[in-house]
N, C-alpha and C. Protein backbone atom coordinates (compact mmCIF):
# COMPACT_ATOMS: atom_id res chain seq x y z
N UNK A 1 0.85 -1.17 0.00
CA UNK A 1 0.00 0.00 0.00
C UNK A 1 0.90 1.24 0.00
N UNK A 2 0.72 2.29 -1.17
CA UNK A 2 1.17 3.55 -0.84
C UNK A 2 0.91 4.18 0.36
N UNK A 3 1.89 5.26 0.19
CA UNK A 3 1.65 5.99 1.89
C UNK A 3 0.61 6.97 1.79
N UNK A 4 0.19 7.28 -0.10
CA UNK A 4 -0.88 8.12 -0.06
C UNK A 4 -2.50 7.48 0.15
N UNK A 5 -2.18 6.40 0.04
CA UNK A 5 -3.69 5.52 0.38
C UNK A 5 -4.01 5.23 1.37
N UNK A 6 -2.96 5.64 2.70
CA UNK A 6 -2.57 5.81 4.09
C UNK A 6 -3.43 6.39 4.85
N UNK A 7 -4.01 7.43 3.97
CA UNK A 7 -4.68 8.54 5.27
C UNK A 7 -5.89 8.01 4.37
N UNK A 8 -6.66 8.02 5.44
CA UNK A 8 -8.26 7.60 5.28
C UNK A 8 -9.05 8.92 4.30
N UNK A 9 -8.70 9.89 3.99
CA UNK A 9 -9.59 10.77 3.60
C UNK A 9 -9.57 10.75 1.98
N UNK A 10 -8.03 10.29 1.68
CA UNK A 10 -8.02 9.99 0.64
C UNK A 10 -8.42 8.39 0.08
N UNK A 11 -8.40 7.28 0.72
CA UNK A 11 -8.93 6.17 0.67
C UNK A 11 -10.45 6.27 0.20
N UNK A 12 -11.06 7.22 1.19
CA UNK A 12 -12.98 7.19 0.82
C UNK A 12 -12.81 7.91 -0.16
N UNK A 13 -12.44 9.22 -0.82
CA UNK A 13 -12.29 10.03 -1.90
C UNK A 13 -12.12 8.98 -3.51
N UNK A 14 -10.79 7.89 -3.44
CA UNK A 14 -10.90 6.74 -4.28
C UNK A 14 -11.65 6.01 -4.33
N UNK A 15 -12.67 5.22 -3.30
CA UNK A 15 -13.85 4.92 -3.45
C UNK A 15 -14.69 5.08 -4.04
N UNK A 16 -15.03 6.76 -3.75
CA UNK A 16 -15.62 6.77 -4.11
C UNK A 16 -15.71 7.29 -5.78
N UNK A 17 -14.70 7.85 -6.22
CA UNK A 17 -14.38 7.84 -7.63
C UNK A 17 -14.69 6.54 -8.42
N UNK A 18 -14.37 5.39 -7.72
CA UNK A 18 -14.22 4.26 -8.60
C UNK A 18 -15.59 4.03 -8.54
N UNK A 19 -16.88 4.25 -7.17
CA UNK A 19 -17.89 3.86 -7.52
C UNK A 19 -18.71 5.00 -8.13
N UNK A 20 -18.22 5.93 -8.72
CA UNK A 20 -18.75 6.40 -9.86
C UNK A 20 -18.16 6.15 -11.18
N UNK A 21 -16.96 6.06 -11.59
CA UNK A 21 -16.38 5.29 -12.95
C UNK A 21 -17.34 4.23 -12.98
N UNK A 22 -17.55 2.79 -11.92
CA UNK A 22 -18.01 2.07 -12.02
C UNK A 22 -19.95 2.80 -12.72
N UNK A 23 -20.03 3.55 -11.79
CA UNK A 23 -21.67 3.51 -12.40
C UNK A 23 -22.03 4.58 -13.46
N UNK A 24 -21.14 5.53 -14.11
CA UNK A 24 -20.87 6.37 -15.30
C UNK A 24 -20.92 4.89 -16.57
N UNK A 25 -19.95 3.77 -16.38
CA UNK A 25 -19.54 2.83 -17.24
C UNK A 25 -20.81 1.71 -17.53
N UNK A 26 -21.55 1.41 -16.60
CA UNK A 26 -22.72 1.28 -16.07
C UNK A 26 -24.15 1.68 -17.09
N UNK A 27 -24.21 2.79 -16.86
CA UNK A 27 -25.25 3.93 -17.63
C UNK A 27 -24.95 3.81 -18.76
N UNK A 28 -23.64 3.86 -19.01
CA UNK A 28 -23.77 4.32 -20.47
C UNK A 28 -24.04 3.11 -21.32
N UNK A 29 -23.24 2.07 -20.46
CA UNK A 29 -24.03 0.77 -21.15
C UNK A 29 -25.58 0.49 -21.41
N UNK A 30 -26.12 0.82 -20.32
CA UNK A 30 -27.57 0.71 -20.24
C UNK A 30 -28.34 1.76 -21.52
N UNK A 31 -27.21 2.84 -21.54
CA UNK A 31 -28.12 4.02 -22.50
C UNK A 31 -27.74 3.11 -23.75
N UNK A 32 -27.12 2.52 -23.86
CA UNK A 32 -26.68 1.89 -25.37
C UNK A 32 -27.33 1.23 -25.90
N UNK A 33 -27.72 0.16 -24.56
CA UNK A 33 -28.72 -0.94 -25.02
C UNK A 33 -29.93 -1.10 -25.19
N UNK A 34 -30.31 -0.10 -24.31
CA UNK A 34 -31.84 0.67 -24.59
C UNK A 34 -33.27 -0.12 -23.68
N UNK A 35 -33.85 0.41 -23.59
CA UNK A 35 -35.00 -0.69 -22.81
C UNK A 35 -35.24 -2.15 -23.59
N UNK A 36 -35.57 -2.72 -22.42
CA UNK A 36 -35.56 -4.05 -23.11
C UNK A 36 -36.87 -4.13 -23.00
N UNK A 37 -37.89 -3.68 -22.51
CA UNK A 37 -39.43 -3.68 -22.63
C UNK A 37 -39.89 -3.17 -24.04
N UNK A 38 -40.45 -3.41 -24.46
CA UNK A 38 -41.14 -2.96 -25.67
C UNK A 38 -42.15 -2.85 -26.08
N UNK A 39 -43.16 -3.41 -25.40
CA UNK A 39 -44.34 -3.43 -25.23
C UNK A 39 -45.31 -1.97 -25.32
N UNK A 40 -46.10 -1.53 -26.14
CA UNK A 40 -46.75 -0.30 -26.10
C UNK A 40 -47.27 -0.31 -24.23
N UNK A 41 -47.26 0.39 -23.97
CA UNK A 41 -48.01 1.08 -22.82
C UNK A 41 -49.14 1.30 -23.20
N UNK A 42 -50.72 0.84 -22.23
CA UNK A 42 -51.73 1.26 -22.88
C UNK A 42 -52.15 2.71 -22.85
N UNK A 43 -53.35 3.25 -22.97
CA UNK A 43 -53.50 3.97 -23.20
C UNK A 43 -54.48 4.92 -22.53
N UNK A 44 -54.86 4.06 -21.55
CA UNK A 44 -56.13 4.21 -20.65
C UNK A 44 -55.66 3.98 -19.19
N UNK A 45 -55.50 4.14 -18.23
CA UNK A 45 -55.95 3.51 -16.94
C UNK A 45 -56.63 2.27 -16.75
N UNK A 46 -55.85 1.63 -16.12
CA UNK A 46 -57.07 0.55 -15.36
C UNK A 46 -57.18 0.97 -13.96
N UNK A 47 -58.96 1.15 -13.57
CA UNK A 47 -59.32 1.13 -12.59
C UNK A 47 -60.55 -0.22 -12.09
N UNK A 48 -60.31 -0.03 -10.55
CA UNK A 48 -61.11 -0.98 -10.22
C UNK A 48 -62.29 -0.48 -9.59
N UNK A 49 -63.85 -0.99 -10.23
CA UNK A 49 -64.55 -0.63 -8.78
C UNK A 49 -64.98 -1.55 -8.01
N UNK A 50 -64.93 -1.08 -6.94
CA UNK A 50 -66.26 -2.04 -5.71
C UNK A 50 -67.38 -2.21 -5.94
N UNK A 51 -68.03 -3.08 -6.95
CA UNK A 51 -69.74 -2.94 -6.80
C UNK A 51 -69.72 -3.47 -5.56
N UNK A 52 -70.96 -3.30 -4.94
CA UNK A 52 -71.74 -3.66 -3.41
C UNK A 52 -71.34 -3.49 -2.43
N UNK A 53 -70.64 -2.55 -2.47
CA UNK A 53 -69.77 -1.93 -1.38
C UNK A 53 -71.19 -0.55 -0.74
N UNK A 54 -71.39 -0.88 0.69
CA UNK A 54 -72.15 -0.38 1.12
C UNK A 54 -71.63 1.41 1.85
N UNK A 55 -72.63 2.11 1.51
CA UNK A 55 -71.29 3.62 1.78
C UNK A 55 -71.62 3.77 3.30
């Protein structure tokens, strides 16, 4: 271990860089590949009612 990876402030600072490289590298994959759903979305709501529901 370097002596600069020594002091804790810089240890969490690399952390946390890498867990953003990691999730920048992440995204962009995901933006690449695109949704994998494809399915139209309808177009309406579904709702439910209660018939016999006493008020």
């Amino acid at each position: 271990m370097t002596a600069a990876l020594s002091r804790p402030g810089v240890r969490v600072a690399a952390f946390a860089a890498g867990l953003a490289a990691v999730f920048g590298l992440l995204f962009g994959i995901g933006r690449a590949v695109g949704p994998w759903d494809t399915d139209p979305a309808p177009s309406h709501g579904h709702s439910e009612t209660h018939e016999g529901m006493m008020s």
